[in-house]
N, C-alpha and C. Protein backbone atom coordinates (compact mmCIF):
# COMPACT_ATOMS: atom_id res chain seq x y z
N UNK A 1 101.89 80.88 79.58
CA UNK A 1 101.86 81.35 80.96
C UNK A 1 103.15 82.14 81.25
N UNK A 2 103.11 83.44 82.19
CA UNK A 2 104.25 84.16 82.05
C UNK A 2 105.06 83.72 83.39
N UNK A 3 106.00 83.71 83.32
CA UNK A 3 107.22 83.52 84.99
C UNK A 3 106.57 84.51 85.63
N UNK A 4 106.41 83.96 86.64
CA UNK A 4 106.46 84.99 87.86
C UNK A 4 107.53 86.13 87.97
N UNK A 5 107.31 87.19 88.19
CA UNK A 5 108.60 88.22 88.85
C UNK A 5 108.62 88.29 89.95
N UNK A 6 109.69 88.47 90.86
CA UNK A 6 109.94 89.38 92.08
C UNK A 6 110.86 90.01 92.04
N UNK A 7 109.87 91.16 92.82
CA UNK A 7 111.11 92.55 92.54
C UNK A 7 111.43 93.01 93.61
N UNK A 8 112.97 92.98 93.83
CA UNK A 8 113.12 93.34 95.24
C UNK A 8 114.17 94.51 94.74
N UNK A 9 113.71 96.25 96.03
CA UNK A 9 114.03 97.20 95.94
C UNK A 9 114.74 97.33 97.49
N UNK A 10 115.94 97.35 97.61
CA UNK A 10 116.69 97.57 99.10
C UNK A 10 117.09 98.93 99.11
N UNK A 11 116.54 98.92 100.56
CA UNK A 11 116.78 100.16 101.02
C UNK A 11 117.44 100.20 102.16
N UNK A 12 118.74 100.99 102.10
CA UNK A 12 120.00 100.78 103.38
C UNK A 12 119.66 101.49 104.17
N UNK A 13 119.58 101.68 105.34
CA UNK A 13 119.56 102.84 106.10
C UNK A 13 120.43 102.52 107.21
N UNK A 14 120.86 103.62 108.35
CA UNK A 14 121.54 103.00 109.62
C UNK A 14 121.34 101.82 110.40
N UNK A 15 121.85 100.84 110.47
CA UNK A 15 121.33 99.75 111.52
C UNK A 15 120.25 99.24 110.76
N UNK A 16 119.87 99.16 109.73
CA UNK A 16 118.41 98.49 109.01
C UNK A 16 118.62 98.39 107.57
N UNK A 17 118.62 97.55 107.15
CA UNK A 17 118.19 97.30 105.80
C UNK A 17 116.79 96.49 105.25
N UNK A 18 116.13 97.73 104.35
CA UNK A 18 114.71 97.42 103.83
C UNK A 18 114.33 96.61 102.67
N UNK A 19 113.85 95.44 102.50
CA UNK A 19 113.64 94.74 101.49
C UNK A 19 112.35 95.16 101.12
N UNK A 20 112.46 96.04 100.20
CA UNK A 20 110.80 96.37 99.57
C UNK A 20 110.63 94.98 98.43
N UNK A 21 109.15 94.07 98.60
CA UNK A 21 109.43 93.33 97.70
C UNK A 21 108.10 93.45 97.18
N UNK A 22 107.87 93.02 95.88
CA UNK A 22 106.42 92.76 95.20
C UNK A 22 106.62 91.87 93.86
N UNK A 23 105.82 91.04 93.54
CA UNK A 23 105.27 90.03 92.94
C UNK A 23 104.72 89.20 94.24
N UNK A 24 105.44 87.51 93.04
CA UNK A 24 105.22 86.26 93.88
C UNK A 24 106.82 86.06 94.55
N UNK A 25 107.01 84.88 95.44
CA UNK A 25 107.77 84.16 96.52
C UNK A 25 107.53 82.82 96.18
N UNK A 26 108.02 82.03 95.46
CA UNK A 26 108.08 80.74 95.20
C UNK A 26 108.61 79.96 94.63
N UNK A 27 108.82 78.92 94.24
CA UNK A 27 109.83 77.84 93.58
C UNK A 27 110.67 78.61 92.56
N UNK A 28 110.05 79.42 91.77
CA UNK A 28 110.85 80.09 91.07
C UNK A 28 111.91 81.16 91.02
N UNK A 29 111.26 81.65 92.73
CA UNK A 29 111.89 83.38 92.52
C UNK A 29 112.50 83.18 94.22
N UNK A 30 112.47 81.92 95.11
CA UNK A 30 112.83 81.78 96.47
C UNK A 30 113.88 82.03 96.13
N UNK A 31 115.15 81.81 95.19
CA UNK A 31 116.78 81.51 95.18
C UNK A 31 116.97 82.96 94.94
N UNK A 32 115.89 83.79 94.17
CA UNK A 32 116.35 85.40 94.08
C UNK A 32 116.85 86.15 95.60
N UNK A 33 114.94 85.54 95.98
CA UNK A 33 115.20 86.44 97.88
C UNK A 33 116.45 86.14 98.54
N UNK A 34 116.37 84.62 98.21
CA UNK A 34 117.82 83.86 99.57
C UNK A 34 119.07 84.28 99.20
N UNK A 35 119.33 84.92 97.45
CA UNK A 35 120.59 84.92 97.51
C UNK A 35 121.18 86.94 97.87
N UNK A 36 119.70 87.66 97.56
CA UNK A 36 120.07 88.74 98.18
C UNK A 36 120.73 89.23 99.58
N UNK A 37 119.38 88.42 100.85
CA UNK A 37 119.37 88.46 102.17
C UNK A 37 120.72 87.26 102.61
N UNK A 38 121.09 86.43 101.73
CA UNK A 38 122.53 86.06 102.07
C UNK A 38 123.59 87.29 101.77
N UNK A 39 123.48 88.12 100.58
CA UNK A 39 124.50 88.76 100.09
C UNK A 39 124.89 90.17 101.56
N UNK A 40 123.31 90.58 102.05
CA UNK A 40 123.38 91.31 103.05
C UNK A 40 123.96 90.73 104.44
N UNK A 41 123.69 89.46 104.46
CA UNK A 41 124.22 88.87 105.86
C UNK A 41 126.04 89.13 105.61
N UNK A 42 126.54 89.10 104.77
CA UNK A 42 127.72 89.18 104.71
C UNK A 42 128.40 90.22 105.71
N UNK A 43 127.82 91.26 105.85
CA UNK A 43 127.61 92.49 106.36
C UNK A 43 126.38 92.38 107.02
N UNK A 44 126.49 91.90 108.14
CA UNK A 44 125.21 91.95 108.89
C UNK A 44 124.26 93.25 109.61
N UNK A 45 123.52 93.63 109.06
CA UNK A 45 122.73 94.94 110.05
C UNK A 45 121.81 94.40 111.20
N UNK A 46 122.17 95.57 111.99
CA UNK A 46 121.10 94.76 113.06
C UNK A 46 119.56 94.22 113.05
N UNK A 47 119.33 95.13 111.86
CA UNK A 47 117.96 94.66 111.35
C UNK A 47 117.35 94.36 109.77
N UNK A 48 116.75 93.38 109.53
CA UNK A 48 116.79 93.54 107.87
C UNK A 48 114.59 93.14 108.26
N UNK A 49 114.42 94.33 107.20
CA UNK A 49 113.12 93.99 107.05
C UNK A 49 112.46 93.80 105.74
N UNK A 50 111.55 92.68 105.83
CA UNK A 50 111.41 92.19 104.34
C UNK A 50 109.75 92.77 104.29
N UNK A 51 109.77 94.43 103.92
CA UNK A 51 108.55 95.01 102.99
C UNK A 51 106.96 93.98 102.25
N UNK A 52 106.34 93.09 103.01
CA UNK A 52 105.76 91.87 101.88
C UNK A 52 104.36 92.87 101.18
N UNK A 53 104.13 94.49 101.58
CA UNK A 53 103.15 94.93 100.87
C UNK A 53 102.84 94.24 99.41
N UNK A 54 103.67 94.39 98.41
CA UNK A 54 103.66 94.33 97.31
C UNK A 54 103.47 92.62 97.00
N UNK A 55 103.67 91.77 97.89
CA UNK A 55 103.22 90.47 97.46
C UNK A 55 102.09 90.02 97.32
N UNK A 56 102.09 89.16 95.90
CA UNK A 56 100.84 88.97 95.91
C UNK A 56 100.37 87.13 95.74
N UNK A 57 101.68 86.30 96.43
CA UNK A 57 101.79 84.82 96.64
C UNK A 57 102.49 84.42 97.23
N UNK A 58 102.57 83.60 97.85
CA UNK A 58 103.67 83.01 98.56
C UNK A 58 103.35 81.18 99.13
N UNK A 59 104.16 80.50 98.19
CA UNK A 59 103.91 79.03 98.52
C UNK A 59 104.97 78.67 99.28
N UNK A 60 104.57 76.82 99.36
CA UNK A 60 105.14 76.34 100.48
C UNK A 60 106.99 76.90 100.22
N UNK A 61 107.45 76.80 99.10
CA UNK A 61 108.74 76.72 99.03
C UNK A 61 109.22 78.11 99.39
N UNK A 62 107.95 79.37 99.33
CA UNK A 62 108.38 80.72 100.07
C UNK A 62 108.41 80.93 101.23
N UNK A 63 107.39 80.38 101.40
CA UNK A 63 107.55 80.26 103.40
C UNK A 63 108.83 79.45 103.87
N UNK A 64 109.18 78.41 103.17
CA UNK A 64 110.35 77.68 104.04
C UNK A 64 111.65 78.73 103.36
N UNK A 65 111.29 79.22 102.77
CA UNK A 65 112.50 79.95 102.34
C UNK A 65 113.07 81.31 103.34
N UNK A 66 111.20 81.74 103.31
CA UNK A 66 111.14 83.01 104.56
C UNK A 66 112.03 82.56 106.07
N UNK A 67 111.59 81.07 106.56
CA UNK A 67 112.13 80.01 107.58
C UNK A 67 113.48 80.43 107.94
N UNK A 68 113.94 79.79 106.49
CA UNK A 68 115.34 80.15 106.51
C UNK A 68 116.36 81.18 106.75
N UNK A 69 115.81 82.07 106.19
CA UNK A 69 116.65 83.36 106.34
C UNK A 69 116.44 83.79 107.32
N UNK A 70 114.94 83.80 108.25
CA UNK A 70 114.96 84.10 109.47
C UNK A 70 115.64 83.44 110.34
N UNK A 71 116.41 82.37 110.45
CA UNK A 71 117.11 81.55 110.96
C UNK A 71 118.49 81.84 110.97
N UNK A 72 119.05 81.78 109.46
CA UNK A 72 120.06 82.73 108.83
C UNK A 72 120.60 84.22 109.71
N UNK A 73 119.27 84.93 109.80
CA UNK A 73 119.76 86.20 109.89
C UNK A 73 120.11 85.76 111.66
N UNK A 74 119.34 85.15 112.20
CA UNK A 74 119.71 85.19 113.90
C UNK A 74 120.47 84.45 114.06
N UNK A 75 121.14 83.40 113.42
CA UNK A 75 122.54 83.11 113.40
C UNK A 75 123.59 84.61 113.36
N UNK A 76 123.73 85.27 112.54
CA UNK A 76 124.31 86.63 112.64
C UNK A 76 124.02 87.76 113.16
N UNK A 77 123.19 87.11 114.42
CA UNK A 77 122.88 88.29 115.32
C UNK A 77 122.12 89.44 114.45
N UNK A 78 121.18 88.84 113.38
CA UNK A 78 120.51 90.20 113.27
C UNK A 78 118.85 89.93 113.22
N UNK A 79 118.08 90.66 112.88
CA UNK A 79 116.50 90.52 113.25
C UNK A 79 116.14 90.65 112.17
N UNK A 80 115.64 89.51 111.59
CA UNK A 80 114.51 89.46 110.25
C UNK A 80 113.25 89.75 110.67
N UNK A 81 112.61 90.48 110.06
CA UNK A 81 111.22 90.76 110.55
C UNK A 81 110.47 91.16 109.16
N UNK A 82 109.03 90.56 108.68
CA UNK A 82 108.11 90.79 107.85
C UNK A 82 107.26 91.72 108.44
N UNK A 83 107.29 92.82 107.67
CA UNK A 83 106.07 93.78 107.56
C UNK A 83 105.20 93.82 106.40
N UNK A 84 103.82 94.88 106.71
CA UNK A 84 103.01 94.85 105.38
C UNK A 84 102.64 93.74 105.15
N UNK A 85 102.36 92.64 105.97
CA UNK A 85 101.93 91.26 105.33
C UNK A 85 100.53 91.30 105.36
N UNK A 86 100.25 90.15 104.00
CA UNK A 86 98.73 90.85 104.13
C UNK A 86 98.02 89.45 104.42
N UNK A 87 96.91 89.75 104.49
CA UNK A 87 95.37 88.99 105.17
C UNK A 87 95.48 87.39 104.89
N UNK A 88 96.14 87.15 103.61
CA UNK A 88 96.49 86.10 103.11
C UNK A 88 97.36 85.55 103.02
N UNK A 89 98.22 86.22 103.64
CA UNK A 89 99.68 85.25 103.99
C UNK A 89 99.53 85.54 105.18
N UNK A 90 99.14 86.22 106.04
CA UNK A 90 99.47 86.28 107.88
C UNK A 90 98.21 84.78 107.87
N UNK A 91 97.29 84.38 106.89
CA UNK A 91 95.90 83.25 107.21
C UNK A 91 97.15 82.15 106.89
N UNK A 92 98.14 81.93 105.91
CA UNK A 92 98.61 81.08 105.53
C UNK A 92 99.51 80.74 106.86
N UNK A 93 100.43 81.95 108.04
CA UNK A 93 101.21 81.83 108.46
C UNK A 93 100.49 81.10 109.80
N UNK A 94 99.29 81.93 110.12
CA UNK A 94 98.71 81.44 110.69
C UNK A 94 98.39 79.89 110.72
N UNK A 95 97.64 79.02 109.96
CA UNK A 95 97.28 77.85 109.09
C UNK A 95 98.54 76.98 109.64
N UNK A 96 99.29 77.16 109.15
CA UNK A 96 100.94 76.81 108.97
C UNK A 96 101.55 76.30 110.34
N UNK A 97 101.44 77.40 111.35
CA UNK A 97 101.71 77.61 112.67
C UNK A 97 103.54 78.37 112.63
N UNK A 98 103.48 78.94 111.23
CA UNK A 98 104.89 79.48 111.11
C UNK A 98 104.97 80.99 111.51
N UNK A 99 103.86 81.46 111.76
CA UNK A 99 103.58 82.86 112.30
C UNK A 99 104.52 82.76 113.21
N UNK A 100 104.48 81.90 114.39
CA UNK A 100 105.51 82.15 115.36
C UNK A 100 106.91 81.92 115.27
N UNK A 101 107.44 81.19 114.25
CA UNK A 101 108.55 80.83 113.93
C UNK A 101 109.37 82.75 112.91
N UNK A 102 108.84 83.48 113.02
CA UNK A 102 108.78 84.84 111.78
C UNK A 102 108.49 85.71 113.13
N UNK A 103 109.21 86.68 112.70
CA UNK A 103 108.95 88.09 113.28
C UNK A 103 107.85 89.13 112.22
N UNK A 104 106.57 89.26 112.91
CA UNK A 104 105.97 90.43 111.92
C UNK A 104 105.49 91.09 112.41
N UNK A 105 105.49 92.19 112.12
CA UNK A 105 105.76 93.70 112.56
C UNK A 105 104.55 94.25 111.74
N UNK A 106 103.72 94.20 111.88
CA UNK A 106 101.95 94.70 111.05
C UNK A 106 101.88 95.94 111.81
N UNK A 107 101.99 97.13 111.18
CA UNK A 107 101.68 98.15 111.52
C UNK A 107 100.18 98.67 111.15
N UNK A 108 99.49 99.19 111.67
CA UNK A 108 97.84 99.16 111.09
C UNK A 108 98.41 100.11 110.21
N UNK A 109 97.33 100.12 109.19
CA UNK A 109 97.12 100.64 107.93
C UNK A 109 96.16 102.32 108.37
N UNK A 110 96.92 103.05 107.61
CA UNK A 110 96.74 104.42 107.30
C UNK A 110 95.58 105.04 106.87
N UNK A 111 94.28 105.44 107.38
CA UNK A 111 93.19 105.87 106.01
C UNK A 111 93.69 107.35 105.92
């Protein structure tokens, strides 16, 4: 069985930093996300957004991880917010009742 990857691609911009991410989010790869979006809090932007197009899992230990940093970041006055989330993690966030605890920013989709 192969490890999971996650691949996270940041993108700086003024006042925002973009977490493009894709694989999985879980026991294995949570300490990757947390120790990036810590490395950015150092330097806090007013906004950090975590890209979840490209995901394609996310268990319990990703969601409490997601928890966290959203917690994290508004401790430092800045705004974590998930975009691109898809059908199956907004059902999980939903399910969960952690939707409201998360900022997500679902922009409709493009044809």
């Amino acid at each position: 069985m192969e490890r999971p990857e996650l691949s996270i691609a940041v993108l700086r911009a003024p006042g925002e930093v973009v977490l493009k991410l894709a694989g999985e989010i879980d026991m294995l790869t949570a300490a990757q996300l947390s120790s990036v979006v810590n490395e950015i809090l150092g330097e806090p932007p007013a906004r950090i957004v975590l890209d979840m197009g490209g995901i394609t899992f996310c268990d319990s230990q990703g969601l409490g991880t997601l928890v966290v940093l959203s917690r994290k970041a508004s401790h430092a006055q800045t705004v974590l917010s998930l975009t691109n989330v898809g059908d199956f993690l907004l059902r999980v966030l939903d399910i969960t009742g952690l939707r409201s605890a998360l900022t997500v920013r679902n922009e409709p989709a493009t044809h």
